[in-house]
C-alpha atoms as a PDB file:
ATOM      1  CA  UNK A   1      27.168 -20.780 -53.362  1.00  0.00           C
ATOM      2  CA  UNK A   2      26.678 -23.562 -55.663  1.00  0.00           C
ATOM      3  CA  UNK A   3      24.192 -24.839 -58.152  1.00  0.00           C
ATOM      4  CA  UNK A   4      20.629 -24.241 -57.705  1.00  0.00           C
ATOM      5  CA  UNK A   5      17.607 -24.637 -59.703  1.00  0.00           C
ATOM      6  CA  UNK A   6      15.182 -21.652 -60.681  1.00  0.00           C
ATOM      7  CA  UNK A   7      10.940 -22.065 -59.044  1.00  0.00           C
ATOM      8  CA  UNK A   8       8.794 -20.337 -61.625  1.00  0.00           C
ATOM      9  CA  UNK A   9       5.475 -19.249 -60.047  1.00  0.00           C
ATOM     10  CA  UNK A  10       2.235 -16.970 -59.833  1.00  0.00           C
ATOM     11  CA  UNK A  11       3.217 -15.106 -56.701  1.00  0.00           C
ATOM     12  CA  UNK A  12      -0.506 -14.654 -56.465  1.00  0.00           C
ATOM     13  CA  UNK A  13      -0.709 -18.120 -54.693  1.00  0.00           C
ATOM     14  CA  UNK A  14       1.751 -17.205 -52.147  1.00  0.00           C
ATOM     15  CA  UNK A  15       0.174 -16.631 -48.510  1.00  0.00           C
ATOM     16  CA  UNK A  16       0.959 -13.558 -46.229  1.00  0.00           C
ATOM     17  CA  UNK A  17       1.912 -11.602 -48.779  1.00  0.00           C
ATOM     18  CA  UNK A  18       0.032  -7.530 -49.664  1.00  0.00           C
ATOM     19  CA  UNK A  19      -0.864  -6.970 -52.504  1.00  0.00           C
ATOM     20  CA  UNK A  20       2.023  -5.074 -53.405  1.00  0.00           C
ATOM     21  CA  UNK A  21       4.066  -7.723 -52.556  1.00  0.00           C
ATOM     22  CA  UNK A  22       2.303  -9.703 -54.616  1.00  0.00           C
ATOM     23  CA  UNK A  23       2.765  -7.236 -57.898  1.00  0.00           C
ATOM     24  CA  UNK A  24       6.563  -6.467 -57.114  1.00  0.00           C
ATOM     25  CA  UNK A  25       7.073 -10.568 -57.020  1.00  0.00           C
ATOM     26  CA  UNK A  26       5.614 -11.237 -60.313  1.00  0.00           C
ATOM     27  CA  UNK A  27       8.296  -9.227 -61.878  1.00  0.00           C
ATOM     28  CA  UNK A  28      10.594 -11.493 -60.218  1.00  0.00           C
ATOM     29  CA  UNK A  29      12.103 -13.947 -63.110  1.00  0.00           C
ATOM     30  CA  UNK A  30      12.850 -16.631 -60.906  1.00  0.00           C
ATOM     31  CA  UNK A  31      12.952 -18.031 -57.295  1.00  0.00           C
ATOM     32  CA  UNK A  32      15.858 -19.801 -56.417  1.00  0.00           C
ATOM     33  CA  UNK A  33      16.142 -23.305 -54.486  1.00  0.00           C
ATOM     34  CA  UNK A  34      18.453 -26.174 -53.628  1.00  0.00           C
ATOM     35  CA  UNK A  35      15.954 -29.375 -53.533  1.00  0.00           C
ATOM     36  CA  UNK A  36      16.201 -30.421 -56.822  1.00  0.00           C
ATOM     37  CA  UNK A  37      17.866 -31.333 -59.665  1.00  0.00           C
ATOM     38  CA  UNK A  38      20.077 -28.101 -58.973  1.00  0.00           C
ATOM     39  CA  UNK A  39      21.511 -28.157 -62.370  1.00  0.00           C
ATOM     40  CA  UNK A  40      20.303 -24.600 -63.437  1.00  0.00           C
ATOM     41  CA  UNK A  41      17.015 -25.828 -64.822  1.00  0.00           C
ATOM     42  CA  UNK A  42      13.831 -24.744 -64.078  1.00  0.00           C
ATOM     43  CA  UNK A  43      11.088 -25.963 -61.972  1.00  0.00           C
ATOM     44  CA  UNK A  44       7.487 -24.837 -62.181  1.00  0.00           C
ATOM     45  CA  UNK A  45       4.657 -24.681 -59.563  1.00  0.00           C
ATOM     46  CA  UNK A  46       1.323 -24.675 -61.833  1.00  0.00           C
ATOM     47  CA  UNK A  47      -2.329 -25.063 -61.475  1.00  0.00           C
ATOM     48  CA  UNK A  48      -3.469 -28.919 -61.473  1.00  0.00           C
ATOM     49  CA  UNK A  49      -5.508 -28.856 -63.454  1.00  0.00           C
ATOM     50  CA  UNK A  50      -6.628 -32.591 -62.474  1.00  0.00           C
ATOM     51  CA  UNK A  51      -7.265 -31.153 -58.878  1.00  0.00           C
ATOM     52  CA  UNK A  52     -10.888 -31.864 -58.153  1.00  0.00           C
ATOM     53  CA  UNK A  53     -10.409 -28.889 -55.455  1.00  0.00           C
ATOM     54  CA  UNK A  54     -10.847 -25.452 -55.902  1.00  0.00           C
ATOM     55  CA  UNK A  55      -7.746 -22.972 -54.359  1.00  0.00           C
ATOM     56  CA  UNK A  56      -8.516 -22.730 -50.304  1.00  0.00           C
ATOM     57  CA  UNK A  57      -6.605 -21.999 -47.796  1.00  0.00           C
ATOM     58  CA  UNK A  58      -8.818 -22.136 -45.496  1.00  0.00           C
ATOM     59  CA  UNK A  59      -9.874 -25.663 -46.812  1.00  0.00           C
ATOM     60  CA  UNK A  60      -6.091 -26.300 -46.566  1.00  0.00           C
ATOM     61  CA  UNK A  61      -6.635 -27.936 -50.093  1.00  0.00           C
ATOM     62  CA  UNK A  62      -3.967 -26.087 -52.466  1.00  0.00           C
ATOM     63  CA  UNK A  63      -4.504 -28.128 -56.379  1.00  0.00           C
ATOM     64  CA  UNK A  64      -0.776 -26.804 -57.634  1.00  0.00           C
ATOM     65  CA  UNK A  65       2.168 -29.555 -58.696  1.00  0.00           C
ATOM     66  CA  UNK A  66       5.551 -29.396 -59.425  1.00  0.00           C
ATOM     67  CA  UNK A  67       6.686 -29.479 -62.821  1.00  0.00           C
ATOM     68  CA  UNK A  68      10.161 -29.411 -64.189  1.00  0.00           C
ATOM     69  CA  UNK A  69      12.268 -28.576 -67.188  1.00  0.00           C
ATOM     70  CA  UNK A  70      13.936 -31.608 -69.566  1.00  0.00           C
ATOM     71  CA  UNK A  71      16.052 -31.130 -72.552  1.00  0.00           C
ATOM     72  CA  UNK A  72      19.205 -32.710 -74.089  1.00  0.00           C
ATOM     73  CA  UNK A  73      22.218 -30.658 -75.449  1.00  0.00           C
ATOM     74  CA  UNK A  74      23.932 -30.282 -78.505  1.00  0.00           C
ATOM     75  CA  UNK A  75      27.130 -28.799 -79.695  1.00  0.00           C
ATOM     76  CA  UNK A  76      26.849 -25.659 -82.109  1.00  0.00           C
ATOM     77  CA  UNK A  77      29.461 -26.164 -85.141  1.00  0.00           C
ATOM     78  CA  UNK A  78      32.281 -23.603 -84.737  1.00  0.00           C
ATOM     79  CA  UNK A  79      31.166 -21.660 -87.908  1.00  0.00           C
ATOM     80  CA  UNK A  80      27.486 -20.724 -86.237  1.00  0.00           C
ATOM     81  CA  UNK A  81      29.008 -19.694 -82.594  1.00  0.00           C
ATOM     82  CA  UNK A  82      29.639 -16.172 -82.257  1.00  0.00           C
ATOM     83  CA  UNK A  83      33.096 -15.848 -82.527  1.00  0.00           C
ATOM     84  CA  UNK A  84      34.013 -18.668 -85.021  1.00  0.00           C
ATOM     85  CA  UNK A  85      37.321 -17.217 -85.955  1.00  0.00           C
ATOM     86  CA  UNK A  86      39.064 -17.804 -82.174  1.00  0.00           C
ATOM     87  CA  UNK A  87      41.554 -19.568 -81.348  1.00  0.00           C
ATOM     88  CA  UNK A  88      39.840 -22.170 -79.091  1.00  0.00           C
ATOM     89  CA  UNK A  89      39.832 -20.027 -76.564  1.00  0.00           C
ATOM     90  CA  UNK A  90      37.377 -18.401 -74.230  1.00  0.00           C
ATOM     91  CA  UNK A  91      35.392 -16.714 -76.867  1.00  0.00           C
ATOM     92  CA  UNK A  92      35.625 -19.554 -78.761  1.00  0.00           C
ATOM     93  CA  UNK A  93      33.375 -21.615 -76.325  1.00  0.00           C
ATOM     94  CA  UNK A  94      30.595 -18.778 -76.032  1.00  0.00           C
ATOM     95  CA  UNK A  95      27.537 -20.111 -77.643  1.00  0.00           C
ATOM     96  CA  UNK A  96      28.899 -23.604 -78.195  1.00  0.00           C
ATOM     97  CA  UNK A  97      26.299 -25.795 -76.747  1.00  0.00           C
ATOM     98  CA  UNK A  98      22.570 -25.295 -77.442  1.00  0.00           C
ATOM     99  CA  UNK A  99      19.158 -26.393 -75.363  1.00  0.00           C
ATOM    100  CA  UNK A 100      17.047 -28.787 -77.793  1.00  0.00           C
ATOM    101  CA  UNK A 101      14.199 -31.404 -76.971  1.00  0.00           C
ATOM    102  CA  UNK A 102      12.992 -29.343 -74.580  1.00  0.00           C
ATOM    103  CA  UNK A 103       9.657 -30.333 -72.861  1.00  0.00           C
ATOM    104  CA  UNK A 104       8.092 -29.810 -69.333  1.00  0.00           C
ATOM    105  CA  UNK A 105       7.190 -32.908 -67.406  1.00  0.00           C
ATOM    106  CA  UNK A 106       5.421 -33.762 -63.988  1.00  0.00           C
ATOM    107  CA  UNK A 107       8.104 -34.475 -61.199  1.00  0.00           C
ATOM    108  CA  UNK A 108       7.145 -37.230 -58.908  1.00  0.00           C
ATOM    109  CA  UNK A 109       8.528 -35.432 -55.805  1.00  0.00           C
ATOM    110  CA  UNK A 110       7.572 -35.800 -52.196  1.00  0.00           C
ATOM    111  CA  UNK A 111       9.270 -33.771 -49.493  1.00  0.00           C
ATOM    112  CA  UNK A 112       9.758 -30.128 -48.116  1.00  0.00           C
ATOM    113  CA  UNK A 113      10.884 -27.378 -50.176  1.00  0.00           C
ATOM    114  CA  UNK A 114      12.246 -24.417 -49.919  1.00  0.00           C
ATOM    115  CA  UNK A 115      12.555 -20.927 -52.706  1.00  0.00           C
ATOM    116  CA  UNK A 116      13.236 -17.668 -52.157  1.00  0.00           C
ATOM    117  CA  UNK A 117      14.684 -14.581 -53.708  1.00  0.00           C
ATOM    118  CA  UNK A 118      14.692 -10.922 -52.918  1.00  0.00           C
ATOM    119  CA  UNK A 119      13.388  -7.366 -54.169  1.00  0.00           C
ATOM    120  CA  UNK A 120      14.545  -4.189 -53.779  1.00  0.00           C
ATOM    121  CA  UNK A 121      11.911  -0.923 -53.576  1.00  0.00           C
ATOM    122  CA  UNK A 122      12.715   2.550 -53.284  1.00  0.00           C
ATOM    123  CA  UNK A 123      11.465   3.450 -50.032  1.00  0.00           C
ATOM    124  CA  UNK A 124      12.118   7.269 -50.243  1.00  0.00           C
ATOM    125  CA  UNK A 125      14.306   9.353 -52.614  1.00  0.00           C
ATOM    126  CA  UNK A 126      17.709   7.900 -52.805  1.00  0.00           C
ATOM    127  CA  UNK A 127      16.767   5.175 -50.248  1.00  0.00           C
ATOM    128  CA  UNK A 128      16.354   1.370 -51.135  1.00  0.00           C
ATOM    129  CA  UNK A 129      15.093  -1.566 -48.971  1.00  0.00           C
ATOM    130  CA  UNK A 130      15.917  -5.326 -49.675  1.00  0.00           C
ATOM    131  CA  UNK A 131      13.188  -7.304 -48.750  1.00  0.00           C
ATOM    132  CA  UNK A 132      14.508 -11.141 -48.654  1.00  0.00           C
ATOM    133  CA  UNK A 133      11.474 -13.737 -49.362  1.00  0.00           C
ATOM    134  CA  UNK A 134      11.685 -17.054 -48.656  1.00  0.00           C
ATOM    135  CA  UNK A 135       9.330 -20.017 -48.578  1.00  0.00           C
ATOM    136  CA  UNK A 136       8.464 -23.596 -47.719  1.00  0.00           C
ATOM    137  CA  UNK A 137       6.214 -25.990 -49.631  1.00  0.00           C
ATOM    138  CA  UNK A 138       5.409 -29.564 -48.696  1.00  0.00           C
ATOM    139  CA  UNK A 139       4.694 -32.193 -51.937  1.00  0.00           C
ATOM    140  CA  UNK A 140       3.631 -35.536 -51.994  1.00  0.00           C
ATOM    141  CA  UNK A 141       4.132 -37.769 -55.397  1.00  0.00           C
ATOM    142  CA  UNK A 142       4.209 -34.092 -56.972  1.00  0.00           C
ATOM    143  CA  UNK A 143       1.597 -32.503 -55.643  1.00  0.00           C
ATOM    144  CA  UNK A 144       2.014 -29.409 -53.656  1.00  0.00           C
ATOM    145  CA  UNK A 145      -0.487 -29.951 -50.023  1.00  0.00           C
ATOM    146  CA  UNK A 146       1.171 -26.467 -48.599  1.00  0.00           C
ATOM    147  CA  UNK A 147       3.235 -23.939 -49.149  1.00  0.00           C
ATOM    148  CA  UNK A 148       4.234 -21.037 -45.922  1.00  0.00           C
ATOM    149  CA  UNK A 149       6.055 -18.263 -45.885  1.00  0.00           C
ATOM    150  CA  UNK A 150       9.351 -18.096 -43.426  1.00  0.00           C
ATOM    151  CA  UNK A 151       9.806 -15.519 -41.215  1.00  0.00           C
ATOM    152  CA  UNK A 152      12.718 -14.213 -39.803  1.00  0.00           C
END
């Protein structure tokens, strides 16, 4: 399986999607992907703000860019972790490191990419559906030009 990196989005601005689809997707915490940094961070797909176009898809301009998660790390002194009496062991290493300097920065990125992820709906009593989601987007220097859904 590997690393991977985590897409953060409004599923609103996905196409060929209902509207259902739509609400069930923004509960989703995270889209996975492998084009990255694919170091568990996460990448976001945001309004530009910048743009000078408005959202069209029929215009095919799409103002969105990719943004992306920096921080540095630090080591937690044994007496704050949450088992500062072990031995060095397993427990001893939970909640050793912590996230700090954390910001969210442009990424200068041009190529296809792909996310997806999956929900599950109850369908009928005592029946569930998995409903696997994936897309493509294409960026140049960071901004996003497209982004289509994959069928099977």
């Amino acid at each position: 399986m590997g690393m991977f990196d985590n897409i953060l989005l409004d599923a609103n601005i996905l196409p060929d999607l209902t509207q259902e689809e739509k609400l069930l997707l923004n509960e989703v915490k995270g889209w996975q992907t492998k084009n990255f940094e694919n170091i568990l961070t996460d990448v976001y797909i945001v309004e530009d703000k910048g743009s000078k176009y408005r959202h069209s898809f029929l215009e095919k301009k799409f103002p969105y860019k990719l943004q992306i998660k920096e921080s540095d790390w630090e080591e937690i002194p044994m007496d704050q972790r949450p088992y500062p009496n072990s031995d060095n062991g397993l427990l001893g290493l939970m909640g050793s490191m912590r996230e700090t300097n954390i910001k969210i920065v442009d990424i200068n990125y041009t190529g296809r990419f792909t996310f997806y992820t999956f929900i599950t709906k109850e369908i009928s009593v005592g029946v569930k559906e998995t409903i696997w989601y994936e897309f493509i987007g294409q960026a140049e220097n960071g901004k996003i030009n497209s982004i289509e859904r994959l069928k099977d």
